[in-house]
PDB file of N, CA and C in Angstrom:
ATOM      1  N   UNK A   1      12.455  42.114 -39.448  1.00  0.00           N
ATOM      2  CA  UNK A   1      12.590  40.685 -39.455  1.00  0.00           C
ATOM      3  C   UNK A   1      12.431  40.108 -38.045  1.00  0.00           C
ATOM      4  N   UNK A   2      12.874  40.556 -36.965  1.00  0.00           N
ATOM      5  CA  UNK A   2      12.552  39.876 -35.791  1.00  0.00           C
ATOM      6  C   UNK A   2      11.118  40.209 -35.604  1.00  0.00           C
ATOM      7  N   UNK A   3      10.393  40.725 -35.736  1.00  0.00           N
ATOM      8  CA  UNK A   3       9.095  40.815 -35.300  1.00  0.00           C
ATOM      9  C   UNK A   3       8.466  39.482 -35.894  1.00  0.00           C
ATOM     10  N   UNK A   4       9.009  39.385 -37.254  1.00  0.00           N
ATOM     11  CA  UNK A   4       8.225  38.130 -37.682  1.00  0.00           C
ATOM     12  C   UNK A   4       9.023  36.605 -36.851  1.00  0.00           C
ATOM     13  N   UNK A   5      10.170  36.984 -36.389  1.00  0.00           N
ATOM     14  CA  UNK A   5      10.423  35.841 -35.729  1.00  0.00           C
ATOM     15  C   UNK A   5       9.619  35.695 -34.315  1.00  0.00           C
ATOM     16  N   UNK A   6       9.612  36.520 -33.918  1.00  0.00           N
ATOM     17  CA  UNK A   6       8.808  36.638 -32.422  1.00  0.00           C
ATOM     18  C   UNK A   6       7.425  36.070 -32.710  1.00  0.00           C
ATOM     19  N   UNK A   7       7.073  36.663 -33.990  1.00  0.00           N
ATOM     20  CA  UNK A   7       5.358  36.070 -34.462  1.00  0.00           C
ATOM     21  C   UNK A   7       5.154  34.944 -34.334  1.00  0.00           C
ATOM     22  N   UNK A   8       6.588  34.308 -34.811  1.00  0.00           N
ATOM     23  CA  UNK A   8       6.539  32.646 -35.513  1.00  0.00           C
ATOM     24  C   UNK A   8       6.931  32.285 -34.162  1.00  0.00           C
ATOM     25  N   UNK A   9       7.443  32.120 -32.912  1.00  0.00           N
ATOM     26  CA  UNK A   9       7.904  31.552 -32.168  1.00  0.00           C
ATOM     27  C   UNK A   9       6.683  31.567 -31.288  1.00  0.00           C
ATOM     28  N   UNK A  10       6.186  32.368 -31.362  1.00  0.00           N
ATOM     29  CA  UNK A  10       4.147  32.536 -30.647  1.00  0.00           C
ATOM     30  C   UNK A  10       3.817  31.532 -30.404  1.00  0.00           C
ATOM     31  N   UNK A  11       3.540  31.072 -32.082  1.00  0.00           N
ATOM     32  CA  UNK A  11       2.741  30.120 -32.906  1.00  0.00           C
ATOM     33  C   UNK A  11       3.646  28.879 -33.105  1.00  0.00           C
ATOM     34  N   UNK A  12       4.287  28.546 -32.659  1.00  0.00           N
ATOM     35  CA  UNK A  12       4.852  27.271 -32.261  1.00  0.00           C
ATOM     36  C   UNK A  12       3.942  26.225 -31.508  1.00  0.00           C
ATOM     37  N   UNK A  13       4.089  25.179 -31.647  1.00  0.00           N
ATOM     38  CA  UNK A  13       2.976  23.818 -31.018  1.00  0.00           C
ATOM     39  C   UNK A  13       4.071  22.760 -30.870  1.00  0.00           C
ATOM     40  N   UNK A  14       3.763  22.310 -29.745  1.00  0.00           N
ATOM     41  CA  UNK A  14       4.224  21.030 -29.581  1.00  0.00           C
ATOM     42  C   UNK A  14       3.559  20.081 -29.094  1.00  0.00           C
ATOM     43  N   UNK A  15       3.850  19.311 -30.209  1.00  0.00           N
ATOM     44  CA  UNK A  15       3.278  17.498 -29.763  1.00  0.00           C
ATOM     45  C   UNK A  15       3.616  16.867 -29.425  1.00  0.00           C
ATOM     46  N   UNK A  16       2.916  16.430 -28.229  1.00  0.00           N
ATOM     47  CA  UNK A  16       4.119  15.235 -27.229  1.00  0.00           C
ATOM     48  C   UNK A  16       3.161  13.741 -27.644  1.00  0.00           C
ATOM     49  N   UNK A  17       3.930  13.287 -28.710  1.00  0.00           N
ATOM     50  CA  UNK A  17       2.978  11.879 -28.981  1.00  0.00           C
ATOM     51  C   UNK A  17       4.019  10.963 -28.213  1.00  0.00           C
ATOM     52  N   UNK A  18       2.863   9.472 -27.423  1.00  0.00           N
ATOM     53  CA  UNK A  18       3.728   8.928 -26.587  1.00  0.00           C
ATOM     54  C   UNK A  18       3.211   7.532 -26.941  1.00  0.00           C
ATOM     55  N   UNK A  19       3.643   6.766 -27.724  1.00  0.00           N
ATOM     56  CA  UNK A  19       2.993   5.564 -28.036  1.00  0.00           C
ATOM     57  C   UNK A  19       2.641   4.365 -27.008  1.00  0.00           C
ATOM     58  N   UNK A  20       1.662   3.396 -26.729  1.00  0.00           N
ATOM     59  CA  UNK A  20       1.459   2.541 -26.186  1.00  0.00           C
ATOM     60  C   UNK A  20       2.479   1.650 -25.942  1.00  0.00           C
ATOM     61  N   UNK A  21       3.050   1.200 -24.648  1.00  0.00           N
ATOM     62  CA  UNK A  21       4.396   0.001 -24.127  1.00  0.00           C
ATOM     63  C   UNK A  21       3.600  -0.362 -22.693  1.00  0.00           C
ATOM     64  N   UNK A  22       4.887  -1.373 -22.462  1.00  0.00           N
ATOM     65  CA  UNK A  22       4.335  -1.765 -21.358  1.00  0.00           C
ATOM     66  C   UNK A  22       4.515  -1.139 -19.764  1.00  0.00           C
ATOM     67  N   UNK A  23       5.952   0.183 -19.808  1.00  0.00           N
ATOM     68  CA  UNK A  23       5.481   1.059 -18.517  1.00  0.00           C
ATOM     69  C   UNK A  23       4.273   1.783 -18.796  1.00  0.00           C
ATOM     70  N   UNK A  24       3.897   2.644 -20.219  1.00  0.00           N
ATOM     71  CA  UNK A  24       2.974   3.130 -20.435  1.00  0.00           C
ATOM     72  C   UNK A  24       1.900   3.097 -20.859  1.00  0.00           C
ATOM     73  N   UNK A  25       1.070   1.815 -20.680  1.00  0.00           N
ATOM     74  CA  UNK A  25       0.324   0.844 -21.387  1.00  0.00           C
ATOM     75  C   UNK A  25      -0.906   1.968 -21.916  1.00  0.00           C
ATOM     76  N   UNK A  26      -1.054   3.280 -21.693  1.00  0.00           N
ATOM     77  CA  UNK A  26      -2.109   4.028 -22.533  1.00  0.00           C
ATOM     78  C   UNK A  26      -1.486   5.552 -23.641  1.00  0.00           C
ATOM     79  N   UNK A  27      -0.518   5.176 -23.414  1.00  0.00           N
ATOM     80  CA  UNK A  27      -0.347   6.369 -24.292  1.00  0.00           C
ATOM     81  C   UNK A  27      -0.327   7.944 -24.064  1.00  0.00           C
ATOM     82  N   UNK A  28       0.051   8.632 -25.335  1.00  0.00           N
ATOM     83  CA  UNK A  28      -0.895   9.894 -25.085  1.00  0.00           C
ATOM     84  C   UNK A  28      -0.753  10.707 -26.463  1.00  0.00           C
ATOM     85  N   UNK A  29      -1.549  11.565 -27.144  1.00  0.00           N
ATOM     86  CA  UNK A  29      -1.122  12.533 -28.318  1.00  0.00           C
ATOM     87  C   UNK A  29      -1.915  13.517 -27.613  1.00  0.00           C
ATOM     88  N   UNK A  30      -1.058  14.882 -27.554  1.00  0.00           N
ATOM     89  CA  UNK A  30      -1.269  16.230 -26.730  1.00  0.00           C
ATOM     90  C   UNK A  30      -0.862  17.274 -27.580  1.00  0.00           C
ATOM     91  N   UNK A  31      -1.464  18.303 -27.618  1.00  0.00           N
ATOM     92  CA  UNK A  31      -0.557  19.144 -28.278  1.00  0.00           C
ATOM     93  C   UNK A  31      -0.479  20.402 -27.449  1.00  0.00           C
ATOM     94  N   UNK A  32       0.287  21.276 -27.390  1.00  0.00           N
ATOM     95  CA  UNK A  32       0.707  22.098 -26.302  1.00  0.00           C
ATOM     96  C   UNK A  32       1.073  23.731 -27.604  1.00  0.00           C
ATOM     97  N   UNK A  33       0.759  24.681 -26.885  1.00  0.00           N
ATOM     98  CA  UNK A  33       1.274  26.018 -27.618  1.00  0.00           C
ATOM     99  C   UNK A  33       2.045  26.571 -26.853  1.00  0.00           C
ATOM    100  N   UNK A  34       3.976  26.147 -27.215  1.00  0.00           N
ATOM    101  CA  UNK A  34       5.063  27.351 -26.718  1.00  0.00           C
ATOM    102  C   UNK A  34       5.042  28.628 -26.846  1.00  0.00           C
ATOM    103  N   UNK A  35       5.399  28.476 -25.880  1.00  0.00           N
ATOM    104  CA  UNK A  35       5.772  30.240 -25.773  1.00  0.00           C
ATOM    105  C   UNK A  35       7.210  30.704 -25.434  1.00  0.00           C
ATOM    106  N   UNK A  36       7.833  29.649 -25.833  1.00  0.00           N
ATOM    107  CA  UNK A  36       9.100  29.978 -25.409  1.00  0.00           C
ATOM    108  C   UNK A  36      10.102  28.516 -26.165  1.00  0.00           C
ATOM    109  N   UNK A  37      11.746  29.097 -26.303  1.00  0.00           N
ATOM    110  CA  UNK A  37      12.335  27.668 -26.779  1.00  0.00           C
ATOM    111  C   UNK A  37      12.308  26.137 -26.359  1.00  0.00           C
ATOM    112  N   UNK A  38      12.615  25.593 -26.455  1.00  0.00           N
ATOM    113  CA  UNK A  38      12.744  24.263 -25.927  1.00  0.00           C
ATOM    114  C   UNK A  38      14.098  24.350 -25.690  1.00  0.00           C
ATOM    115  N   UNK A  39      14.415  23.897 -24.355  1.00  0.00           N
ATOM    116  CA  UNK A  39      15.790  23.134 -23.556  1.00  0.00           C
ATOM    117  C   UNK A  39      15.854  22.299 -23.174  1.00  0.00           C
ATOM    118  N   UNK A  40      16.921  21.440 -23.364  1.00  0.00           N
ATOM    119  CA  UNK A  40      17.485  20.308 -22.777  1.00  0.00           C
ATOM    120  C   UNK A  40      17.414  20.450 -20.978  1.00  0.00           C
ATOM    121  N   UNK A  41      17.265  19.390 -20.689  1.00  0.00           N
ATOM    122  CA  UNK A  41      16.798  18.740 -19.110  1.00  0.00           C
ATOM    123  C   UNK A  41      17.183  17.613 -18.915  1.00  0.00           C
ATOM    124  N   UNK A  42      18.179  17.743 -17.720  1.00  0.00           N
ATOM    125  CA  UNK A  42      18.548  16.678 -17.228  1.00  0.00           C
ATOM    126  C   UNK A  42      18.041  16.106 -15.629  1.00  0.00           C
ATOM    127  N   UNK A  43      17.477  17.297 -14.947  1.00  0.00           N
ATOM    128  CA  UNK A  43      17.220  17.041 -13.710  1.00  0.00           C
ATOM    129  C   UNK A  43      15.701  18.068 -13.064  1.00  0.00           C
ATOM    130  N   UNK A  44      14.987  17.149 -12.221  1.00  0.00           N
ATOM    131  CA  UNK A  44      13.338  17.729 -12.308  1.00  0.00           C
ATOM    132  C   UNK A  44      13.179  17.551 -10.731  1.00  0.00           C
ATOM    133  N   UNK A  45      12.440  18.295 -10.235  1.00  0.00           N
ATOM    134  CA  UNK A  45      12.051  17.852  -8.776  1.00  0.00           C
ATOM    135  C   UNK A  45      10.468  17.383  -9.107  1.00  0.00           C
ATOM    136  N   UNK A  46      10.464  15.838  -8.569  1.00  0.00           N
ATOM    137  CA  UNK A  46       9.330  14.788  -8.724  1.00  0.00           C
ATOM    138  C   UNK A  46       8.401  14.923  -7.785  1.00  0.00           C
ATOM    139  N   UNK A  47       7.552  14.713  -7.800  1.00  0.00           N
ATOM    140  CA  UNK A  47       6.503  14.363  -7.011  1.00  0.00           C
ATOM    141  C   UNK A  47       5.575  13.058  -7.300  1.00  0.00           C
ATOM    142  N   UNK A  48       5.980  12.123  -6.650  1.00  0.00           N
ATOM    143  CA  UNK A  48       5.314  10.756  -7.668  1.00  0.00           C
ATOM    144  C   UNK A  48       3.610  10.601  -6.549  1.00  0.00           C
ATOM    145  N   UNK A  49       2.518   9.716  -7.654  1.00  0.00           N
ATOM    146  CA  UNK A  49       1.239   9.511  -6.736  1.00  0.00           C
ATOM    147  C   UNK A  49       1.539   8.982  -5.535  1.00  0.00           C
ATOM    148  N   UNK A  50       3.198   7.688  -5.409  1.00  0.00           N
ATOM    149  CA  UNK A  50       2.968   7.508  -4.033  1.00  0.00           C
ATOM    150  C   UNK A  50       4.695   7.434  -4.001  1.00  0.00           C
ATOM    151  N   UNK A  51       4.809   7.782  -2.527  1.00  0.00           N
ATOM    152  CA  UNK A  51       6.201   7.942  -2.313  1.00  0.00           C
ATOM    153  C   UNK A  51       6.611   9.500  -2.115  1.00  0.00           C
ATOM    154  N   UNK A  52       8.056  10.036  -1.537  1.00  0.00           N
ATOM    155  CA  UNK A  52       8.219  11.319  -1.617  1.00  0.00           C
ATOM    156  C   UNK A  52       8.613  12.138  -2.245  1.00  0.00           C
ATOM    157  N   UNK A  53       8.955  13.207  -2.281  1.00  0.00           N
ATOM    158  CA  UNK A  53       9.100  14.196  -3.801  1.00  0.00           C
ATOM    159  C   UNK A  53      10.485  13.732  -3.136  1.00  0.00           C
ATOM    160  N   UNK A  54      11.195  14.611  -4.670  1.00  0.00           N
ATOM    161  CA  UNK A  54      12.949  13.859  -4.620  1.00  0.00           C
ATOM    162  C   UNK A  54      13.065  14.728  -6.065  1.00  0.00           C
ATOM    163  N   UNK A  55      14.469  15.114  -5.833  1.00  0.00           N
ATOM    164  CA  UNK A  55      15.088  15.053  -7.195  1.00  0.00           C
ATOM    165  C   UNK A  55      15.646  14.337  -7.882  1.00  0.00           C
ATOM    166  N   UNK A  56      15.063  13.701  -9.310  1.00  0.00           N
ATOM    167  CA  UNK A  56      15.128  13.174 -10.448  1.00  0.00           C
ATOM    168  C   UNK A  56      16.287  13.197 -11.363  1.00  0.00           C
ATOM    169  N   UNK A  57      17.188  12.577 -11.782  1.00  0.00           N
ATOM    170  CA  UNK A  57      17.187  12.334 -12.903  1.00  0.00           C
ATOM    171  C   UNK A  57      16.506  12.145 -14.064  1.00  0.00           C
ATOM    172  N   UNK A  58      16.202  12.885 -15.365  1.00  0.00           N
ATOM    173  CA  UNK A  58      15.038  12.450 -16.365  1.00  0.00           C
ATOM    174  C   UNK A  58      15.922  12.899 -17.316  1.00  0.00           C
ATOM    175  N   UNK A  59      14.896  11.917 -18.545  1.00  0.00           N
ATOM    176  CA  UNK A  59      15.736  11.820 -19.590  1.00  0.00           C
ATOM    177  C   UNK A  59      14.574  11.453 -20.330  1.00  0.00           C
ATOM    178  N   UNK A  60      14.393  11.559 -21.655  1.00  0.00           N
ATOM    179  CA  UNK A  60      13.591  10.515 -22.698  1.00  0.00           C
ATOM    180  C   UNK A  60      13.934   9.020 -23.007  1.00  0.00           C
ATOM    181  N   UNK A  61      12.727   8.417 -23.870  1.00  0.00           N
ATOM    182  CA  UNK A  61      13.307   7.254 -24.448  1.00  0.00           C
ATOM    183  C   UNK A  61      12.671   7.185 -25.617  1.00  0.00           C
ATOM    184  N   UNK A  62      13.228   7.127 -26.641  1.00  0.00           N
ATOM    185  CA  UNK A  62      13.113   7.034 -28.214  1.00  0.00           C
ATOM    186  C   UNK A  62      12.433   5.970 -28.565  1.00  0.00           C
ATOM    187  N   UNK A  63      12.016   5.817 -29.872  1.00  0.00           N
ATOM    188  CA  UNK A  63      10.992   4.181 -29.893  1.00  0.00           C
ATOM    189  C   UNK A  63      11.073   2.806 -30.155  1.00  0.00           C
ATOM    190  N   UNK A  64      12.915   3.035 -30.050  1.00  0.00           N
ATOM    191  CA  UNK A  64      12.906   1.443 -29.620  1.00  0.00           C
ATOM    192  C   UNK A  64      13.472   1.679 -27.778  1.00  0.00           C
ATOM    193  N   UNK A  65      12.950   2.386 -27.156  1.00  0.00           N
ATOM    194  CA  UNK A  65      13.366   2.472 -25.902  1.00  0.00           C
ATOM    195  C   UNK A  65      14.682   2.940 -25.637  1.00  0.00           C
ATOM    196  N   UNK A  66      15.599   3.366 -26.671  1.00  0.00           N
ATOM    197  CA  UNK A  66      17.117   3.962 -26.150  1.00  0.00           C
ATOM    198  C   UNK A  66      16.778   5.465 -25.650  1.00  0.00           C
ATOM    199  N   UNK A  67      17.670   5.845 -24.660  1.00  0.00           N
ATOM    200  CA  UNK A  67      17.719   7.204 -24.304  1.00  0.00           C
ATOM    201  C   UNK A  67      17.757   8.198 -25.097  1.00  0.00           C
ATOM    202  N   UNK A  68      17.084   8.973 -24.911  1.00  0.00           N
ATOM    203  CA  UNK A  68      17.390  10.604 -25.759  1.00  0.00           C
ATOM    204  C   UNK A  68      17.196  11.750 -24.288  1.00  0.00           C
ATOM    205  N   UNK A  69      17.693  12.584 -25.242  1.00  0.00           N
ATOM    206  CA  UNK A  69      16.818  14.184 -23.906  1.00  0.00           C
ATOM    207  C   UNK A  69      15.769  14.020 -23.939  1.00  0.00           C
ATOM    208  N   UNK A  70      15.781  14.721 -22.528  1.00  0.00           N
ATOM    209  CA  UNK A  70      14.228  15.126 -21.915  1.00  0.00           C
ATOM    210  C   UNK A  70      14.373  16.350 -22.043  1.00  0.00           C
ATOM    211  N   UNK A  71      13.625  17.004 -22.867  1.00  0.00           N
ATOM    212  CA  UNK A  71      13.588  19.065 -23.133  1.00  0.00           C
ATOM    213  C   UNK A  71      12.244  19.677 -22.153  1.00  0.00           C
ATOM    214  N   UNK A  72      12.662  20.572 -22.357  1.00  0.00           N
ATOM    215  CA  UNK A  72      11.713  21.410 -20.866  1.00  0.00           C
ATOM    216  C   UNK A  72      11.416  22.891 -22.202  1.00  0.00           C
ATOM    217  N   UNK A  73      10.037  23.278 -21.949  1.00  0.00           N
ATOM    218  CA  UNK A  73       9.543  24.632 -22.719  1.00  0.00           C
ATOM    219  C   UNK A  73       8.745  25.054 -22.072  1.00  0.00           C
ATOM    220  N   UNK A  74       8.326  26.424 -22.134  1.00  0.00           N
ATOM    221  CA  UNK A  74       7.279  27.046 -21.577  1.00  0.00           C
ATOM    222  C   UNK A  74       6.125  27.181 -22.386  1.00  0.00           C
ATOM    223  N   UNK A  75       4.831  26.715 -21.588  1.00  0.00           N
ATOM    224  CA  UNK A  75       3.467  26.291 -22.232  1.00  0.00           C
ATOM    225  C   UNK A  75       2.922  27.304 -22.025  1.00  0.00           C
ATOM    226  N   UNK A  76       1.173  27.667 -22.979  1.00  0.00           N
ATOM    227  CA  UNK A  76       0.357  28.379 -21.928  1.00  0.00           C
ATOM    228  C   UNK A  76      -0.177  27.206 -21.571  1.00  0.00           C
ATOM    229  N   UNK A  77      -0.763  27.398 -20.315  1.00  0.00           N
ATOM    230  CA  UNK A  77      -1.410  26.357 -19.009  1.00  0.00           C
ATOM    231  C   UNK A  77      -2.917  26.782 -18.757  1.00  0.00           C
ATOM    232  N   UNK A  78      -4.168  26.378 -19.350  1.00  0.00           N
ATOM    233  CA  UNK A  78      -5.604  27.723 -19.226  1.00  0.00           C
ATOM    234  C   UNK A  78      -5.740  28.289 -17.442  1.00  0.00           C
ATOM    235  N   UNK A  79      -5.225  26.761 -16.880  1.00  0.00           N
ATOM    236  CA  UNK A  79      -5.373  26.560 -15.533  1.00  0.00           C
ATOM    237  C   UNK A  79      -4.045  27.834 -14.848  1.00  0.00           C
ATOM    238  N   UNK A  80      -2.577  27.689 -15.091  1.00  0.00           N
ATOM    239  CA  UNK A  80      -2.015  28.056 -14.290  1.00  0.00           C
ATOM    240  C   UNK A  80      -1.379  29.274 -15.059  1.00  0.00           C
ATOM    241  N   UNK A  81      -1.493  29.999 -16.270  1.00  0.00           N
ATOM    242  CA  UNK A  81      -1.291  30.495 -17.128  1.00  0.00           C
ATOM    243  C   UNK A  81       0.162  30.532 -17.747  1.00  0.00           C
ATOM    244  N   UNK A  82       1.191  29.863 -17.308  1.00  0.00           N
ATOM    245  CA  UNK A  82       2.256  29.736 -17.877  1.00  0.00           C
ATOM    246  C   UNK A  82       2.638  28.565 -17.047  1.00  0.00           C
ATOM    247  N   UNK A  83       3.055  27.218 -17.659  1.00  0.00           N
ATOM    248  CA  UNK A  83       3.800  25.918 -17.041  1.00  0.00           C
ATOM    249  C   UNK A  83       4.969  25.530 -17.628  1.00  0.00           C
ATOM    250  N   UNK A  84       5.890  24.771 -17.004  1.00  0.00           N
ATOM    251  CA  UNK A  84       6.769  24.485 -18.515  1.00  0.00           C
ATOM    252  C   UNK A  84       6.538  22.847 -18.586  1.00  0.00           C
ATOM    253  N   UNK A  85       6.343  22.313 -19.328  1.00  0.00           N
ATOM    254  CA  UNK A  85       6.392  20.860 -20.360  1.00  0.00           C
ATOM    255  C   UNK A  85       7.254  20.311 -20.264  1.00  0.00           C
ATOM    256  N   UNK A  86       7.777  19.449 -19.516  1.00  0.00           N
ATOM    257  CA  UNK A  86       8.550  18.545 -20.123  1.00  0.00           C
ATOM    258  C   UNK A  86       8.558  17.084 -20.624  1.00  0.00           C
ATOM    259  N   UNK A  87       9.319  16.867 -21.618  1.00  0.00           N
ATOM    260  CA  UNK A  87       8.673  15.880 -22.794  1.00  0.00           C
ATOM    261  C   UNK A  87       9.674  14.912 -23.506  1.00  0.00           C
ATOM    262  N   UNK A  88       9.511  13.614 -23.589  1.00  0.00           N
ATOM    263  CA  UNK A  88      11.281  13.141 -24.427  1.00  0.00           C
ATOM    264  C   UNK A  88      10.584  12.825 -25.423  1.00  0.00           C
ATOM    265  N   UNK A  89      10.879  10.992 -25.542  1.00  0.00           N
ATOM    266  CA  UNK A  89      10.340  10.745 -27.129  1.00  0.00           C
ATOM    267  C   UNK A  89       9.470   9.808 -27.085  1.00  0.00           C
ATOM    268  N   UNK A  90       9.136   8.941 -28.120  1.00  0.00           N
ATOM    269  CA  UNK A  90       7.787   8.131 -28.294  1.00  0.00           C
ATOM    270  C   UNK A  90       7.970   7.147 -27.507  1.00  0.00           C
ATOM    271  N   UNK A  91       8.532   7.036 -25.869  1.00  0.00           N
ATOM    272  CA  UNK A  91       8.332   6.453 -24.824  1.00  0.00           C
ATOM    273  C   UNK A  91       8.434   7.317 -23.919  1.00  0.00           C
ATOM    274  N   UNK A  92       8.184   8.278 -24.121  1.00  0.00           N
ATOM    275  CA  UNK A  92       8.253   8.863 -23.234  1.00  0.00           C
ATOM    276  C   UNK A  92       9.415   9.507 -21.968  1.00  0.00           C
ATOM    277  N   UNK A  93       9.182   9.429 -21.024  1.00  0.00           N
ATOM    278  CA  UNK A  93       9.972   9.973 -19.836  1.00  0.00           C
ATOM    279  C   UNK A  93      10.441   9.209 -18.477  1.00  0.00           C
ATOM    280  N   UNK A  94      11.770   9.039 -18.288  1.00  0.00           N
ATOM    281  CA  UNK A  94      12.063   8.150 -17.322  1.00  0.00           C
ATOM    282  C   UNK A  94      12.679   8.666 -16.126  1.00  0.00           C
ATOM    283  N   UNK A  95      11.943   9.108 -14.701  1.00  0.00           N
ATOM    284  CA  UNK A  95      12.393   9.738 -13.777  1.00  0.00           C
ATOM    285  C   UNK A  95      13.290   8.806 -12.793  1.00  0.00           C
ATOM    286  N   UNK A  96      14.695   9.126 -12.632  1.00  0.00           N
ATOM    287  CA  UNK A  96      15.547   8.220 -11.969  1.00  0.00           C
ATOM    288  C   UNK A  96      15.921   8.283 -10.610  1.00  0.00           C
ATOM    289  N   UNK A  97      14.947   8.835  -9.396  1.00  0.00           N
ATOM    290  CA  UNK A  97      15.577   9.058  -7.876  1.00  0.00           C
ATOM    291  C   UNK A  97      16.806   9.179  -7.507  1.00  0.00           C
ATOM    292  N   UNK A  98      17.466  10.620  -7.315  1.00  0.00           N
ATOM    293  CA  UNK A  98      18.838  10.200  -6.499  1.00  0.00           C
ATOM    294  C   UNK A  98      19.147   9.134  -5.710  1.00  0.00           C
ATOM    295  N   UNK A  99      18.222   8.713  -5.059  1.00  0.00           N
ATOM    296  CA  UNK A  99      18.124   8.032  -4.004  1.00  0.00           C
ATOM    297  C   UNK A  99      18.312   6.604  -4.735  1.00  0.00           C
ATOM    298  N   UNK A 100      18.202   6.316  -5.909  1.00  0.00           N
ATOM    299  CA  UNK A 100      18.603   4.924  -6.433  1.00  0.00           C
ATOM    300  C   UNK A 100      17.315   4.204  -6.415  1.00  0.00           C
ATOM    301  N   UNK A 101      15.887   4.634  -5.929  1.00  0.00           N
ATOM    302  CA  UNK A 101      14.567   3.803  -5.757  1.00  0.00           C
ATOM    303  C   UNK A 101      14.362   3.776  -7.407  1.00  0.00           C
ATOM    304  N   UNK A 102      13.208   3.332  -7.521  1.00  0.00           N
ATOM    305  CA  UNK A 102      12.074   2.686  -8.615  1.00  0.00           C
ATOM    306  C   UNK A 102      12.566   4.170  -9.258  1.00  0.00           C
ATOM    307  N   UNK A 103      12.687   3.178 -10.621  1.00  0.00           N
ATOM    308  CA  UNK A 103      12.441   4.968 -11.848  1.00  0.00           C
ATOM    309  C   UNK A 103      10.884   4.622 -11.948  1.00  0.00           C
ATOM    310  N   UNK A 104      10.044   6.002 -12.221  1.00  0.00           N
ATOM    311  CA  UNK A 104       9.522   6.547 -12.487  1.00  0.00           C
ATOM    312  C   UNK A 104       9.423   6.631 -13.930  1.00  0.00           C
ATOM    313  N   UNK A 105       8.002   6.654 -14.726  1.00  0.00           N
ATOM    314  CA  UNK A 105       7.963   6.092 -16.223  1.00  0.00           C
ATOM    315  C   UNK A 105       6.677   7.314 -15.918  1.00  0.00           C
ATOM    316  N   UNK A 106       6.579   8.221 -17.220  1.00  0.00           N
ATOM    317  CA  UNK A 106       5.326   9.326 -17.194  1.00  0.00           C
ATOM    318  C   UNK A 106       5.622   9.390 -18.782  1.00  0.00           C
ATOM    319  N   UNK A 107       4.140  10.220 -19.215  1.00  0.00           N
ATOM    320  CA  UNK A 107       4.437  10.173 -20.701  1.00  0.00           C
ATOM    321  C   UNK A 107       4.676  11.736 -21.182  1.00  0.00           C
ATOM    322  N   UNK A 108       4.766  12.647 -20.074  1.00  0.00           N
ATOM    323  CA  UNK A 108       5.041  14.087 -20.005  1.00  0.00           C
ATOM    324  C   UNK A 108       4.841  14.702 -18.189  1.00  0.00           C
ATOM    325  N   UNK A 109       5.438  16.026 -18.629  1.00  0.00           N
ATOM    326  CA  UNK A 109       5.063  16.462 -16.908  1.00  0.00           C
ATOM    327  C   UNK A 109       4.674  17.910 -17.950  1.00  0.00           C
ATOM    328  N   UNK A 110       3.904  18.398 -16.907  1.00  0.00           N
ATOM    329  CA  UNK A 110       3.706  19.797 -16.458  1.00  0.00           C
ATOM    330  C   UNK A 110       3.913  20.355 -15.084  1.00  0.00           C
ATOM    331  N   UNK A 111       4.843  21.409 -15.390  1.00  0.00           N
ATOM    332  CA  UNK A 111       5.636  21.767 -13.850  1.00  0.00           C
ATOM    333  C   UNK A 111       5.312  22.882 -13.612  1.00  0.00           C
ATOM    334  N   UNK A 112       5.662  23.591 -12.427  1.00  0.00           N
ATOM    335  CA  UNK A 112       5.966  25.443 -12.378  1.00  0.00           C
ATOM    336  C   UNK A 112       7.682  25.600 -12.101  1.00  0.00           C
ATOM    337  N   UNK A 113       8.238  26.224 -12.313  1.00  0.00           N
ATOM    338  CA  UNK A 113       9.552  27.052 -12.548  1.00  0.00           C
ATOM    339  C   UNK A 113      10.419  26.081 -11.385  1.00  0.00           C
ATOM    340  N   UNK A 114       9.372  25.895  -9.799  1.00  0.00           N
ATOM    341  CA  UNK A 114      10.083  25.435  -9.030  1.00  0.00           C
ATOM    342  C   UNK A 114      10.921  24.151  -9.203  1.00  0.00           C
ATOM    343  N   UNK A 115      10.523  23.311  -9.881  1.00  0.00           N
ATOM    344  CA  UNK A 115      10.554  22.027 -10.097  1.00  0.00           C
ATOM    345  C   UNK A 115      12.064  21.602 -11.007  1.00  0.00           C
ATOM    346  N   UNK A 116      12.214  22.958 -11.823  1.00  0.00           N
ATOM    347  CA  UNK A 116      13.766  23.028 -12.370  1.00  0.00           C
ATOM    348  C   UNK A 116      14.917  23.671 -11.531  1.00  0.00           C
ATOM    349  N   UNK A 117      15.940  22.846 -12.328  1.00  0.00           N
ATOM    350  CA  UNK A 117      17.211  23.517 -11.522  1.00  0.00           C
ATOM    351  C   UNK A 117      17.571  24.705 -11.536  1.00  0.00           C
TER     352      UNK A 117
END
């Protein structure tokens, strides 16, 4: 019996659908193949296009915009061969600066190991 669980946990997919709003005015539907469980995530080291990396607060937001988790899994990556995903809900992901600056609005990340706590 565990072999067939190991089979089935292979073959796991995840879809990070992220509907159109106004931080995320394009969206996204992705689908990703785990290789590993999904965990809860509360904290990410950021790197935003402008400004300095920092550690985050992140969290999801559900689709009327209330908070949920932000879960973290391990992907295959073709590029980096193992990344982990992290992903909330149909708004996506809200990165919060220790530092108290601008949150940060993404509709998923792809990280390497470093980037978690």
């Amino acid at each position: 019996m565990r072999a067939v669980s190991a089979l089935l946990r292979t073959s796991t997919f995840i879809d990070v659908s992220v509907d159109a709003h106004d931080a995320l005015p394009d969206g996204v539907l992705l689908r990703f193949k785990a290789v590993s469980d999904p965990r809860a995530l509360s904290r990410i080291l950021y790197a935003p296009d402008v400004g300095p990396e920092g550690w985050c607060m992140v969290e999801g937001r559900d689709g009327s915009g209330a908070r949920c988790e932000a879960m973290a899994v391990q992907v295959e990556d073709s590029s980096a061969g193992v990344s982990t995903l992290v992903f909330g809900g149909a708004r996506g992901l809200r990165l919060i600066p220790s530092d108290g600056s601008v949150t940060f609005a993404e509709t998923h990340l792809l990280v390497s190991a470093e980037c978690l706590p």
